[in-house]
Protein backbone atom coordinates (compact mmCIF):
# COMPACT_ATOMS: atom_id res chain seq x y z
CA UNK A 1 -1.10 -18.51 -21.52
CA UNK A 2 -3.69 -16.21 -19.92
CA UNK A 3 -3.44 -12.33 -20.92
CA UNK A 4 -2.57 -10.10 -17.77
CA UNK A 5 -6.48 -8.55 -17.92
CA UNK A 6 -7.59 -12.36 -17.75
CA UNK A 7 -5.77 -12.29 -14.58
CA UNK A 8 -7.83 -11.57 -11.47
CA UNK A 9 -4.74 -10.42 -9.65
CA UNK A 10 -3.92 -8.11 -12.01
CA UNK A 11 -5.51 -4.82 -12.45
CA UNK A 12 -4.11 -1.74 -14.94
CA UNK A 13 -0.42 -2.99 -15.25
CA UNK A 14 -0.49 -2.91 -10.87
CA UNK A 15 -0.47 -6.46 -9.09
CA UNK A 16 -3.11 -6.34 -6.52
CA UNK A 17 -2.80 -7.85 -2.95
CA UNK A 18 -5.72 -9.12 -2.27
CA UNK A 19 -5.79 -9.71 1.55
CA UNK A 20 -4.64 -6.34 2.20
CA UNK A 21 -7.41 -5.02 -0.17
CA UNK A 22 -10.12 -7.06 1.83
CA UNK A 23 -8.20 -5.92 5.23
CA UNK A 24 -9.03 -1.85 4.00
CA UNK A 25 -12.54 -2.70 2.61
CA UNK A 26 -13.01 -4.76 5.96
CA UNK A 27 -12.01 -1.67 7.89
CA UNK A 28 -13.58 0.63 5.81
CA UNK A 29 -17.42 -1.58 6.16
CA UNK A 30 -16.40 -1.46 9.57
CA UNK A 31 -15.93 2.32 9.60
CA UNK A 32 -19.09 3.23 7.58
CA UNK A 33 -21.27 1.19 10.13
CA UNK A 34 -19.37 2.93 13.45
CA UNK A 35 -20.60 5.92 11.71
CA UNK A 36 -23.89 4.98 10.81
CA UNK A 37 -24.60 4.38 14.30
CA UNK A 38 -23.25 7.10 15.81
CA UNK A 39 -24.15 10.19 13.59
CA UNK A 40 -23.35 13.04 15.95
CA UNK A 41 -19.45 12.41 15.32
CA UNK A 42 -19.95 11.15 11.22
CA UNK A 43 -19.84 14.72 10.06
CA UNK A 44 -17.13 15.57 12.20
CA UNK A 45 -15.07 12.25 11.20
CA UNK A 46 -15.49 13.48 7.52
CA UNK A 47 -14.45 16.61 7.41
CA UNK A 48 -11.17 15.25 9.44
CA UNK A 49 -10.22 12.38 7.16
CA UNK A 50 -10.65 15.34 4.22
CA UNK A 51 -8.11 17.42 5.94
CA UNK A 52 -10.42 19.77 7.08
CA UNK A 53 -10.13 19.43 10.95
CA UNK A 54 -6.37 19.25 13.17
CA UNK A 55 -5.75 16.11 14.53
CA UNK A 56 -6.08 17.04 17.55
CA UNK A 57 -7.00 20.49 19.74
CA UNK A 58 -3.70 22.09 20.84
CA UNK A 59 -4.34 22.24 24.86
CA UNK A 60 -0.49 22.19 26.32
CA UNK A 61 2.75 23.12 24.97
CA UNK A 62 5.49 20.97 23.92
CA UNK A 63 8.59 20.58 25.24
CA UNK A 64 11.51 19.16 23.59
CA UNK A 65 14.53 18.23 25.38
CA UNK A 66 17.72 16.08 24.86
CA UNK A 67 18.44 13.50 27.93
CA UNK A 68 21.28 10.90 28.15
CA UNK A 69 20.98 6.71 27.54
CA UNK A 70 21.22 6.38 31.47
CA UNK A 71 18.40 8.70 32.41
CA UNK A 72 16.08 7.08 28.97
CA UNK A 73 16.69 3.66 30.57
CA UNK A 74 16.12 5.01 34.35
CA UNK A 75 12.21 6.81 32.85
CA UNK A 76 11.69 3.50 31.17
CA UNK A 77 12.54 1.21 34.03
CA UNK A 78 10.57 3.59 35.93
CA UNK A 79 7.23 2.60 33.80
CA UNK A 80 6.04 -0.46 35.51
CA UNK A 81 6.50 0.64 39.14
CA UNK A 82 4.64 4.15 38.22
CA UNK A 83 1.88 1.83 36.86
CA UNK A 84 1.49 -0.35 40.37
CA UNK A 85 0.99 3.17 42.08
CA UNK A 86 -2.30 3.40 43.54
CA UNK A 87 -2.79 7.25 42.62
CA UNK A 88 -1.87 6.18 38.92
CA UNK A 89 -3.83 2.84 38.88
CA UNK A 90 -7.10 4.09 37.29
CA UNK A 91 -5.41 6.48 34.74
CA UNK A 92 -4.77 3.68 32.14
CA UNK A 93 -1.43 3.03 30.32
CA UNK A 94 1.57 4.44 31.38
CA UNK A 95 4.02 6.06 28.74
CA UNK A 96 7.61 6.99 29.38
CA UNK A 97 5.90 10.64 28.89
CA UNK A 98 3.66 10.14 31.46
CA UNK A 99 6.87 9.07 33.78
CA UNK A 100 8.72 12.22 32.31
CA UNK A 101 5.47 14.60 33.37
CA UNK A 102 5.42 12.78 37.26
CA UNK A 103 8.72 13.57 37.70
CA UNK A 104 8.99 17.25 36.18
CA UNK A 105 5.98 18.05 38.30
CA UNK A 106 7.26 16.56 41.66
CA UNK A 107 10.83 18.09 40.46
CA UNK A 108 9.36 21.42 40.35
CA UNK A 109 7.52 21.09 43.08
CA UNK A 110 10.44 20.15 45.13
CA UNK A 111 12.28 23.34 43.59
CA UNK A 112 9.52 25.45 44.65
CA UNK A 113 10.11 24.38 48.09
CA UNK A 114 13.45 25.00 48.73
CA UNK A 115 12.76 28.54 47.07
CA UNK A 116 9.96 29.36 49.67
């Protein structure tokens, strides 16, 4: 019988899945060359993945609300016929927050209307 450090599989006591290990060194070679090629954002890229940069740069607000099943369902049905809208059709993918922001906006400026 083999000893567990004869085992390729096995490495310090941990069983090692090998696909998913040459899946993260895949993406990782495939990482490292993005970067080499494109230098102006590797500096930038490392100082994120250290936890140096946010995620993101805060530009709006957030807004958190509580809606009902009916009016989920009625934003998600809503999805596909925002996305055949011609004024929509070069903006890429359509989220249920992207429906949600559409309809605040003409909401509000409906609102603002009757107000004038």
């Amino acid at each position: 019988m083999a000893h567990n450090n004869d085992n390729p599989h096995f490495e310090s006591g941990v069983i090692v899945d090998l696909p998913k290990e040459r899946r993260i060194r895949g993406l990782m070679d495939e990482l490292r060359n993005h970067l080499a090629q494109h230098p102006e954002i590797a500096d930038r890229t490392v100082d994120l993945l250290n936890g140096d940069l946010p995620m993101g740069k805060k530009r709006d607000g957030q807004l958190v609300i509580r809606v009902t099943d009916d009016l989920l369902q009625k934003l998600d049905e809503m999805v596909p016929i925002v996305e055949r809208m011609p004024e929509v059709a070069n903006l890429g993918r359509v989220s249920r927050s992207s429906v949600v922001r559409m309809a605040l906006m003409e909401g509000l400026r409906v609102m603002e209307a009757r107000a004038a």
